[in-house]
N, C-alpha and C. Protein backbone atom coordinates (compact mmCIF):
# COMPACT_ATOMS: atom_id res chain seq x y z
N UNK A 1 72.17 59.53 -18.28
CA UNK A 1 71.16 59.58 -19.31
C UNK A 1 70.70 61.03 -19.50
N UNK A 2 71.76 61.67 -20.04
CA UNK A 2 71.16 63.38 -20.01
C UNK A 2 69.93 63.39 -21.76
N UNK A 3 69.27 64.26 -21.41
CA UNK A 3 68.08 64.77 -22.48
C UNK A 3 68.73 64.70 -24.01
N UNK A 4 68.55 64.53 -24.62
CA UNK A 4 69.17 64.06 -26.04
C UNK A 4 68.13 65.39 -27.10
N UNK A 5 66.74 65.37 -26.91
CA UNK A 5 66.08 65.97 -27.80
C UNK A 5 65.73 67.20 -27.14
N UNK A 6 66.28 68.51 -27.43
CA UNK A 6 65.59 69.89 -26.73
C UNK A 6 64.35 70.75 -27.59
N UNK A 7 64.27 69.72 -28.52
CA UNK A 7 63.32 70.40 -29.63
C UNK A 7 61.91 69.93 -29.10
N UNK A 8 61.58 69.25 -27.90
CA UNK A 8 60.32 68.70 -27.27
C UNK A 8 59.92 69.71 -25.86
N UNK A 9 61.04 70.60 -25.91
CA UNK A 9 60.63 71.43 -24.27
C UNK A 9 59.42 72.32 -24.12
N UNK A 10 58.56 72.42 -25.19
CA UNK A 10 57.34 72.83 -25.06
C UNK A 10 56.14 71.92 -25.85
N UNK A 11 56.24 70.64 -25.25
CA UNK A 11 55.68 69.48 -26.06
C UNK A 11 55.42 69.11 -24.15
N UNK A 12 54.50 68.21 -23.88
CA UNK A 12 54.00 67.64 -22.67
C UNK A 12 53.13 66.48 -23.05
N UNK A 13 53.82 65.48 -22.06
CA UNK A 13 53.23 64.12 -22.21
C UNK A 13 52.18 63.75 -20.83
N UNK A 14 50.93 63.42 -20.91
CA UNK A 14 50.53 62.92 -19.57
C UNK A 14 50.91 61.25 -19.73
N UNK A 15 51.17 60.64 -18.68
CA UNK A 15 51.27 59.72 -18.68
C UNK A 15 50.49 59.15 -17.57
N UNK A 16 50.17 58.05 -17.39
CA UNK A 16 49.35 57.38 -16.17
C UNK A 16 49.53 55.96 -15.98
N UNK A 17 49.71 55.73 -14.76
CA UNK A 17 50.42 54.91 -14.11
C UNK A 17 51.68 54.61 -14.45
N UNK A 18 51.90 55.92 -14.00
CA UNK A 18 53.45 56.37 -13.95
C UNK A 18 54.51 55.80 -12.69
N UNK A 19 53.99 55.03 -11.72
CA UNK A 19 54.43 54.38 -11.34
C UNK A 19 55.37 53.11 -10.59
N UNK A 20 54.88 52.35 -12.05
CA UNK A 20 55.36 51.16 -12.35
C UNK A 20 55.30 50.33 -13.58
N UNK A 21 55.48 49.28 -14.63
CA UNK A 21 55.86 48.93 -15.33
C UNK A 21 55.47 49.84 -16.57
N UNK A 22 54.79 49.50 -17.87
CA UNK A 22 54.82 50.84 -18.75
C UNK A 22 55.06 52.34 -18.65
N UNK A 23 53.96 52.75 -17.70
CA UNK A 23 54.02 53.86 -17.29
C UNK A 23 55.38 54.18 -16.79
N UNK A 24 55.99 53.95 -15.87
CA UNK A 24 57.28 54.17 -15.23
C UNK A 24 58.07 54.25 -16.85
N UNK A 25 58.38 53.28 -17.33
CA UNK A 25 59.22 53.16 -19.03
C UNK A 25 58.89 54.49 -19.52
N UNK A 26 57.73 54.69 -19.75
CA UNK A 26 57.30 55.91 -20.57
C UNK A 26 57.37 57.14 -20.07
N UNK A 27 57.73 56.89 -18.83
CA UNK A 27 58.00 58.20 -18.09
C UNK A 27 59.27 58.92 -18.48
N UNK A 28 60.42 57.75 -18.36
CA UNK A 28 61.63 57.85 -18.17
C UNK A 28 62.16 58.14 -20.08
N UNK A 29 61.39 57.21 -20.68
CA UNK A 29 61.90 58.29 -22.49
C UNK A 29 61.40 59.25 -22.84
N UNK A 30 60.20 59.85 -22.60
CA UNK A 30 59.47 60.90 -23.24
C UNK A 30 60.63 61.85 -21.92
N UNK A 31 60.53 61.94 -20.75
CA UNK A 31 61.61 62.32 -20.04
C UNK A 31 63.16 63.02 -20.48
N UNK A 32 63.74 61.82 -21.00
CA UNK A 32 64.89 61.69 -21.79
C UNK A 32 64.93 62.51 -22.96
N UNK A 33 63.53 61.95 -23.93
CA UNK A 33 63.54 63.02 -25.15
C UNK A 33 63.31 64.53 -25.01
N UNK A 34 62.99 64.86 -24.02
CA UNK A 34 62.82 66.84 -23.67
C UNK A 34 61.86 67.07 -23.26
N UNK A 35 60.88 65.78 -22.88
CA UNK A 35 59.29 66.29 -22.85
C UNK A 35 59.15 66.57 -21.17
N UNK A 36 57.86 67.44 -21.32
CA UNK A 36 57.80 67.93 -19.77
C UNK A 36 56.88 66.77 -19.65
N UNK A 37 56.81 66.30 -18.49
CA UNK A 37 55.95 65.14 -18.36
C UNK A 37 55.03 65.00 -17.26
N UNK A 38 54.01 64.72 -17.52
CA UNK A 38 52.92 64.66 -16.18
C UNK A 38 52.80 63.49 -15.54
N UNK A 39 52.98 63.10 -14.60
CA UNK A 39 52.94 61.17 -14.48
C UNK A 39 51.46 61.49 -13.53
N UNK A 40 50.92 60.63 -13.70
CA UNK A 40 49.88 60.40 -12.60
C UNK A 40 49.74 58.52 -12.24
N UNK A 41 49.74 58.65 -11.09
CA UNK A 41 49.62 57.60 -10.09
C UNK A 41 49.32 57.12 -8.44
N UNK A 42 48.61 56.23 -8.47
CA UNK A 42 47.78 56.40 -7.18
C UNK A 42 48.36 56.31 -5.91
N UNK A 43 50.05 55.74 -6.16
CA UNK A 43 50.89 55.71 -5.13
C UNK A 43 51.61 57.10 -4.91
N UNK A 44 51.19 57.79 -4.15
CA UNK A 44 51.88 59.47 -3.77
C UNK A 44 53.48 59.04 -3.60
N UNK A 45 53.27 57.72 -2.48
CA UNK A 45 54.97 57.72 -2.24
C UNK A 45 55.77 57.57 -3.21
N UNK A 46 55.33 56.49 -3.83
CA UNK A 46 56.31 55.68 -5.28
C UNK A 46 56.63 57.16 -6.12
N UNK A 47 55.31 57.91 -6.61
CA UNK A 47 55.26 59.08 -7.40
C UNK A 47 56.29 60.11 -6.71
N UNK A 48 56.29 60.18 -5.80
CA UNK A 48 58.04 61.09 -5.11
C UNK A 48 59.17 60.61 -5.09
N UNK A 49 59.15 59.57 -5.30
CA UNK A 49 60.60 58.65 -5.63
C UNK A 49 60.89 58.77 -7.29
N UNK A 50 59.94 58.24 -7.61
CA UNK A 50 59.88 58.59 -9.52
C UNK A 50 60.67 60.12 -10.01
N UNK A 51 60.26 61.15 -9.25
CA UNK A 51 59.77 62.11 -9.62
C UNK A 51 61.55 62.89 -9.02
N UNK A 52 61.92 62.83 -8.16
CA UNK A 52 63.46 62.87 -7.76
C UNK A 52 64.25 61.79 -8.66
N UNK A 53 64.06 60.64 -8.73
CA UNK A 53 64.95 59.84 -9.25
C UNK A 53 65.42 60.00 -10.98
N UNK A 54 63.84 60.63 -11.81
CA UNK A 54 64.12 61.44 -13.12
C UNK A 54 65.00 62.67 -12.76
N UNK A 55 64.59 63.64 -11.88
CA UNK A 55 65.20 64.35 -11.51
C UNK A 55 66.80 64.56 -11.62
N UNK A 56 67.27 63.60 -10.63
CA UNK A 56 68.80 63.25 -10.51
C UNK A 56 69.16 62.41 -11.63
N UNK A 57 68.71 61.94 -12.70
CA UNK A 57 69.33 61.06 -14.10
C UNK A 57 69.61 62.11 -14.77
N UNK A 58 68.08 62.63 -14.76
CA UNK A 58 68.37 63.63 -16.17
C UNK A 58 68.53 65.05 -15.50
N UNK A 59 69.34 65.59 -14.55
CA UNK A 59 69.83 67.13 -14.33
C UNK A 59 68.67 67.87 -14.94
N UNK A 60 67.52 67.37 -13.83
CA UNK A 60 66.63 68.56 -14.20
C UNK A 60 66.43 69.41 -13.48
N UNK A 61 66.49 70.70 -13.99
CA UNK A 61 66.72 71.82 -12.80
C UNK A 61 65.56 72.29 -11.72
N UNK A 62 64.33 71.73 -12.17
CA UNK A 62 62.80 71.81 -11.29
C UNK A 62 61.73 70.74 -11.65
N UNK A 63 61.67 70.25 -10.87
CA UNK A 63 60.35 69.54 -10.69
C UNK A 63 59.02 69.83 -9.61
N UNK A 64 57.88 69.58 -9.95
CA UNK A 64 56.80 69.75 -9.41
C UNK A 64 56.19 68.71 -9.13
N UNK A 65 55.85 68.35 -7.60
CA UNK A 65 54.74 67.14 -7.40
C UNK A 65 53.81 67.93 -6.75
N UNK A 66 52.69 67.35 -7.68
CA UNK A 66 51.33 68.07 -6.87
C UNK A 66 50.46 67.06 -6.71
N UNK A 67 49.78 67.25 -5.59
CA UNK A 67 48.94 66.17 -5.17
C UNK A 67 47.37 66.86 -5.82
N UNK A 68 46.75 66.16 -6.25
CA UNK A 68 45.61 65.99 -6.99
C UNK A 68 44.87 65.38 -7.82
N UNK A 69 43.34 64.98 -7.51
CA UNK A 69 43.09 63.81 -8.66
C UNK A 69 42.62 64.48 -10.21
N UNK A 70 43.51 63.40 -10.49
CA UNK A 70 43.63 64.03 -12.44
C UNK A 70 42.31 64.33 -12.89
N UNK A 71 41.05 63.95 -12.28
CA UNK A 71 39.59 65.17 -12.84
C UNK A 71 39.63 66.31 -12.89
N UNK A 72 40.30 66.95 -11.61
CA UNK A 72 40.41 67.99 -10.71
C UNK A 72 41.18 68.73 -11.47
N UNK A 73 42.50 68.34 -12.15
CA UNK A 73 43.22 68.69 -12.97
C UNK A 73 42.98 68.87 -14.24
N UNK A 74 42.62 67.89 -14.27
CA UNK A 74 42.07 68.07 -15.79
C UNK A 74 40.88 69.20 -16.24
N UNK A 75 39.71 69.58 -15.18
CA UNK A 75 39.19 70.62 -15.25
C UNK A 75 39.72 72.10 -15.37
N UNK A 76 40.99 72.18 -14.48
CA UNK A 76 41.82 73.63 -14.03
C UNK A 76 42.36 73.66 -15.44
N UNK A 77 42.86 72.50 -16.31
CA UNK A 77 43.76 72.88 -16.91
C UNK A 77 42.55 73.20 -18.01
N UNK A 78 41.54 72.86 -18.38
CA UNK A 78 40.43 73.10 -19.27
C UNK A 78 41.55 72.87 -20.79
N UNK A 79 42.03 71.93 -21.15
CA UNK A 79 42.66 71.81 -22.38
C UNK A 79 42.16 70.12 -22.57
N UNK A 80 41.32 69.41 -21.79
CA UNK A 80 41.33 68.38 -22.27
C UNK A 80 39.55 68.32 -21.78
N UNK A 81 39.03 67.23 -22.80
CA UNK A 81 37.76 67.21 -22.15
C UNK A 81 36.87 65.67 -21.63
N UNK A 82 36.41 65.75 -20.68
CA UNK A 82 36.37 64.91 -20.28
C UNK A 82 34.93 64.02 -20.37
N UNK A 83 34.90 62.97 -19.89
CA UNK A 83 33.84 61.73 -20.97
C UNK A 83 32.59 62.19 -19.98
């Protein structure tokens, strides 16, 4: 399942509950289509399996897992605002 759309490589999707059922799905096309993708989910382990297993489908040459809760993130990144 290599990347089909390269016109999305500076396009980023967060996704959440990335996981397992939707989330996991939505991981894996926005993925597919070129997008850099953020998954967040409360399982660290599952989220390192996810996160290699896109990895090895789609020949991606780097991935990043960072442990942190998405407030925390969401503050650093100051592009989103929060309720």
């Amino acid at each position: 399942m290599p990347t089909i759309n390269t016109g999305n490589r500076n396009e980023y999707a967060l996704i959440t509950g990335a996981s397992s059922g939707f989330g996991y799905e939505f991981a894996k096309l926005f993925a597919k289509d070129g997008y850099n993708v953020i998954l967040v989910a409360r399982n660290e382990e599952r989220l390192k399996e996810i996160t290699d297993e896109l990895k090895k489908l789609l020949h991606l040459p780097k991935t990043s897992l960072i442990k942190m809760p998405l407030k925390k993130f969401m503050i650093k990144r100051r592009k989103w605002v929060l309720p």
